[in-house]
Structures are given as structure tokens and as C-alpha cells.
C-alpha atoms as a PDB file:
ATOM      1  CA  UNK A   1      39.165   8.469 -39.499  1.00  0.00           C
ATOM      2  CA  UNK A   2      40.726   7.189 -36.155  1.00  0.00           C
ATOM      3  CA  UNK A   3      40.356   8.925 -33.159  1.00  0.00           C
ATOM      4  CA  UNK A   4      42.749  11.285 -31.764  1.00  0.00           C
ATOM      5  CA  UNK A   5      44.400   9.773 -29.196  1.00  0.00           C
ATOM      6  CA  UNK A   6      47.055  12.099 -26.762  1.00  0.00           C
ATOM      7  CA  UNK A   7      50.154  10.449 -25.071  1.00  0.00           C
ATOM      8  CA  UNK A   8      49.703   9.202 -21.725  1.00  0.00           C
ATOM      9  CA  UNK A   9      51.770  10.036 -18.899  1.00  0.00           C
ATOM     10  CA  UNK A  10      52.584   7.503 -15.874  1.00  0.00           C
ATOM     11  CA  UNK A  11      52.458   9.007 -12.325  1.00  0.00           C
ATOM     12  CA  UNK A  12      54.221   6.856  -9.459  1.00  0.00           C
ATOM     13  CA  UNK A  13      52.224   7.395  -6.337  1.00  0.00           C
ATOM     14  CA  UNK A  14      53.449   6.288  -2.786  1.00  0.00           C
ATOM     15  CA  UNK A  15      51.040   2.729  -1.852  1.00  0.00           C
ATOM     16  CA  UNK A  16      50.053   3.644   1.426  1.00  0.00           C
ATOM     17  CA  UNK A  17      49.313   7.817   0.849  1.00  0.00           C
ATOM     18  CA  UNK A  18      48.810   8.015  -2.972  1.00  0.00           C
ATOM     19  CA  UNK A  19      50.778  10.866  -3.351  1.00  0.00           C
ATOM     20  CA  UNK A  20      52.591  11.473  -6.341  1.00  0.00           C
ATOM     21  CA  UNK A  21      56.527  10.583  -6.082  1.00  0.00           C
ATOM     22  CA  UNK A  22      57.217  11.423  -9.662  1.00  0.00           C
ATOM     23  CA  UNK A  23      56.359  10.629 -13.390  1.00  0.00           C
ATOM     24  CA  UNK A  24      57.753   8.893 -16.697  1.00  0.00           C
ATOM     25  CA  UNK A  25      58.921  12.617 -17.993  1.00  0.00           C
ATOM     26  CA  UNK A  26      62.239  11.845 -15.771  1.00  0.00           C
ATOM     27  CA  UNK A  27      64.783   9.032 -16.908  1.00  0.00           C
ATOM     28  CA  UNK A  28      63.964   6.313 -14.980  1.00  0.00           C
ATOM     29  CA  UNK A  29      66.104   2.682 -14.684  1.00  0.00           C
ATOM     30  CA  UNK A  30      65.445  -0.222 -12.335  1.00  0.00           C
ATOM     31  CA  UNK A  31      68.272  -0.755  -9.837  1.00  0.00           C
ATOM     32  CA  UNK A  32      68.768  -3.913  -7.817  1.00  0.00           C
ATOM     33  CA  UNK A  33      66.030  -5.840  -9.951  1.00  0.00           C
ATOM     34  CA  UNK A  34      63.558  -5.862  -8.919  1.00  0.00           C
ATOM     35  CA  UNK A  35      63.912  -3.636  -5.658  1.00  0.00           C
ATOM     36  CA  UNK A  36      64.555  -0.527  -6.814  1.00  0.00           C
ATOM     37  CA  UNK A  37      63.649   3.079  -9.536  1.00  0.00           C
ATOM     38  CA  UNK A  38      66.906   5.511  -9.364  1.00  0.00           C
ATOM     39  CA  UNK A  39      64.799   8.633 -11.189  1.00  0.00           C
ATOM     40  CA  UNK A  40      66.986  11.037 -12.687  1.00  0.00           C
ATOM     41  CA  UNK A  41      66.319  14.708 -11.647  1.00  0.00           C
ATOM     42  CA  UNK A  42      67.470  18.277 -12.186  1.00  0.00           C
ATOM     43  CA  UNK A  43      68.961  20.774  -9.913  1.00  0.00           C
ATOM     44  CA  UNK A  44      66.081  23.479  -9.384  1.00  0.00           C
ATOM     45  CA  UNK A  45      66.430  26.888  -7.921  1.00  0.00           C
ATOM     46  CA  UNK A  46      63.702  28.321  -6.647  1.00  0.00           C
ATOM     47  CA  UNK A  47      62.950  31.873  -5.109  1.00  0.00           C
ATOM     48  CA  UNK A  48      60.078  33.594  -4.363  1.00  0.00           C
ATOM     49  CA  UNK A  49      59.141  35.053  -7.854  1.00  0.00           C
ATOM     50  CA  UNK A  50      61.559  32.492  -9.940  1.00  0.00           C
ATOM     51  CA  UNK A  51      60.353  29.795 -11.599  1.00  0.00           C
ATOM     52  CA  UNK A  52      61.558  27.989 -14.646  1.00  0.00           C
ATOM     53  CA  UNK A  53      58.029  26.510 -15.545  1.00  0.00           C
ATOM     54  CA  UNK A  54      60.025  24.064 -18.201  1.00  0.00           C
ATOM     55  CA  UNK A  55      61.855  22.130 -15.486  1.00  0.00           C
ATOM     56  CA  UNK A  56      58.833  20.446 -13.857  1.00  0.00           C
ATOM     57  CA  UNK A  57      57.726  18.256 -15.471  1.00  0.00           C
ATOM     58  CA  UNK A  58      68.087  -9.802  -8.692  1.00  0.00           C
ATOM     59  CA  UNK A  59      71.101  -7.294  -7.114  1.00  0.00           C
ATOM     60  CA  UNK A  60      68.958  -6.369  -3.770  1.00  0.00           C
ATOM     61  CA  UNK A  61      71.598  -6.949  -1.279  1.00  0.00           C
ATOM     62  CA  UNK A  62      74.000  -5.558  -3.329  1.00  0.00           C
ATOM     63  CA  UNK A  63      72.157  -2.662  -3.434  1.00  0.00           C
ATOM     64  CA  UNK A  64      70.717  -2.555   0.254  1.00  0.00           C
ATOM     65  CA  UNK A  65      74.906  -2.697   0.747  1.00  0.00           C
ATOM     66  CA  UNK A  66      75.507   0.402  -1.413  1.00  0.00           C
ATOM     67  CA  UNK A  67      73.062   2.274   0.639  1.00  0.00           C
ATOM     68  CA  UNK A  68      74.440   1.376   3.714  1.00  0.00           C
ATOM     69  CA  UNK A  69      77.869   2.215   2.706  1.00  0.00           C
ATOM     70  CA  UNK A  70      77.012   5.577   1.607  1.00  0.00           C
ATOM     71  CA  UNK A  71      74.324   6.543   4.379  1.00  0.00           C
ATOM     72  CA  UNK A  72      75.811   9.701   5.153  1.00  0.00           C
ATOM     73  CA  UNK A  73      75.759  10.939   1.524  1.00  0.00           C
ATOM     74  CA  UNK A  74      71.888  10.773   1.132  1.00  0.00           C
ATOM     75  CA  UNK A  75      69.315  12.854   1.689  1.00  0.00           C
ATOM     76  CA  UNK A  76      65.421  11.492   3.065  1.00  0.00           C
ATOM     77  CA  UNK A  77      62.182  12.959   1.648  1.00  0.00           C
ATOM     78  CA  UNK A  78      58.921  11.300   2.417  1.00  0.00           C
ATOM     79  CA  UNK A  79      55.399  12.693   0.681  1.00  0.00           C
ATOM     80  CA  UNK A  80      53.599  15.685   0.555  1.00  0.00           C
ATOM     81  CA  UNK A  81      51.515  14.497   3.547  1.00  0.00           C
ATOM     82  CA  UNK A  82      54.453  13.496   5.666  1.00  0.00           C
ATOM     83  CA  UNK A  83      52.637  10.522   6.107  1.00  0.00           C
ATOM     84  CA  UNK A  84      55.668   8.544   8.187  1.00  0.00           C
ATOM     85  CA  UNK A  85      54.047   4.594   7.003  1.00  0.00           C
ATOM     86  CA  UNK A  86      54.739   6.336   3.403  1.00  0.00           C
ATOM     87  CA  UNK A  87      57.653   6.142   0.793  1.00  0.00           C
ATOM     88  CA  UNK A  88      61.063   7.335   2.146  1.00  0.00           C
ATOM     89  CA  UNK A  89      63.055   8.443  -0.855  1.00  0.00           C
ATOM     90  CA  UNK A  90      66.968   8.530  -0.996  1.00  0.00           C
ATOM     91  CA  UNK A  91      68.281  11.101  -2.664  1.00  0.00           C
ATOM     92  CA  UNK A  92      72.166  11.497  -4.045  1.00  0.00           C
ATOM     93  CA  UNK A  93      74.554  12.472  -6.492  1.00  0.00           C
ATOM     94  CA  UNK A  94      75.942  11.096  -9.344  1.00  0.00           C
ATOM     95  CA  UNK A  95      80.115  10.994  -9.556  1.00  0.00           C
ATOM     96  CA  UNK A  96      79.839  14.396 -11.315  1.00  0.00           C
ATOM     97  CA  UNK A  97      78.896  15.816  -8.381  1.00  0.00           C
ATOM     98  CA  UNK A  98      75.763  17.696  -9.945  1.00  0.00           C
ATOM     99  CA  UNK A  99      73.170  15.619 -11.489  1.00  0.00           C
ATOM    100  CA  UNK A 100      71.043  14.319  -8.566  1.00  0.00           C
ATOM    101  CA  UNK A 101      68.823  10.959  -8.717  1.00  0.00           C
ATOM    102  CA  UNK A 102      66.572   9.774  -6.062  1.00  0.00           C
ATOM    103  CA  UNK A 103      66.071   5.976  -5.138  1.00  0.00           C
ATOM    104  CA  UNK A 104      62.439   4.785  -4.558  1.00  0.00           C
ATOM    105  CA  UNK A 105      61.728   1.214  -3.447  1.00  0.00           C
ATOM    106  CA  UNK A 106      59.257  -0.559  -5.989  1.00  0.00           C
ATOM    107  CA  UNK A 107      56.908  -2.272  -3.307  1.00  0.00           C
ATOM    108  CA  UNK A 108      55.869   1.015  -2.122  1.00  0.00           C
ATOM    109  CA  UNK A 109      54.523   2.801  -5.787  1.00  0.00           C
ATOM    110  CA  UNK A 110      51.490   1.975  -7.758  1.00  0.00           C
ATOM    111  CA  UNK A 111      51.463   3.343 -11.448  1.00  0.00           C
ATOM    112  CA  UNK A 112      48.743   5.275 -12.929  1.00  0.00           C
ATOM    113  CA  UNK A 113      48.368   6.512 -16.419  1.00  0.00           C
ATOM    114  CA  UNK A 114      47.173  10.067 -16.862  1.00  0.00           C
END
């Protein structure tokens, strides 16, 4: 009989702090090959004593452009730690006006499997 074997997860952890930016449970598509992740997220409301516990889980210049063009649209998180050398992430819109992604820059994550 083989051995049980449970699905893996991949965490993407900021290089320089090793905290955890996100994980392969979002939709996740390179952007700008090979410079960018957009990660797909979900609007989250959050109070004090309301949770929804099922919720959490070769074109570089051409993107570096978009950004530029659209500055004023994004917002900037960096990690838990606030560590300023670590990973600024962009985060927008999408046309709908809802569905938010963020943009991380590749050369600042390392990939771990869980």
C-alpha cells in the first residue's frame, strides 16, 4: 500500500524578511515575463468579532510603463515586519471595479512548499 501523501501548499515569502506575501490557494499569473505575479484576491471585511474563516486562505518595460501610468490608482503594502529593504506590493483593481489583485516583483520571493 502507498503512503498517504497530503497536497502541498506553496507559500511566497519576501527574500530579504521571509515573511509570507501569499500562497498558491489565490489565482496567480506571471505578468511582464519574467518580472512580475499579479495574485488575485478577495474583498474582505473585517470587524472586531467578524470573520469569514473561508476567505483566508519578456514585457518588463511594458509593464514598469503600466505602473507608472497608473501610479495614483495603487495602493503600497510592504510585510508584516515593515521591514522597508522588503517587498513593496502594488495593489489595484480590475476594470470591474471590485475584484482586487496585487503585483509582486519575482526577484524579491522565494517559494516554499508546506
Amino acid at each position: 500500500m502507498a503512503p498517504l501523501q497530503l497536497p502541498s501548499m506553496i507559500i511566497h515569502q519576501d527574500f530579504i524578511s521571509y515573511d509570507e506575501m501569499f500562497s498558491d490557494i489565490y489565482k496567480i499569473q506571471e505578468i511582464a515575463d519574467p518580472l512580475c505575479l499579479e495574485v488575485e484576491g478577495k474583498m474582505v471585511r473585517r470587524t472586531v468579532n467578524n470573520m469569514d474563516d473561508s476567505l483566508t486562505g519578456g514585457r518588463a518595460a511594458e509593464q514598469v510603463k503600466h505602473i507608472l501610468a497608473n501610479f495614483k490608482s495603487y495602493q503600497f503594502f510592504i510585510d508584516e515586519n515593515m521591514d522597508p529593504d522588503g517587498m513593496v506590493a502594488l495593489l489595484d483593481y480590475h476594470k470591474d471595479g471590485v475584484t482586487p489583485y496585487v503585483i509582486f516583483f519575482k526577484d524579491g520571493l522565494e517559494m516554499e512548499k508546506c
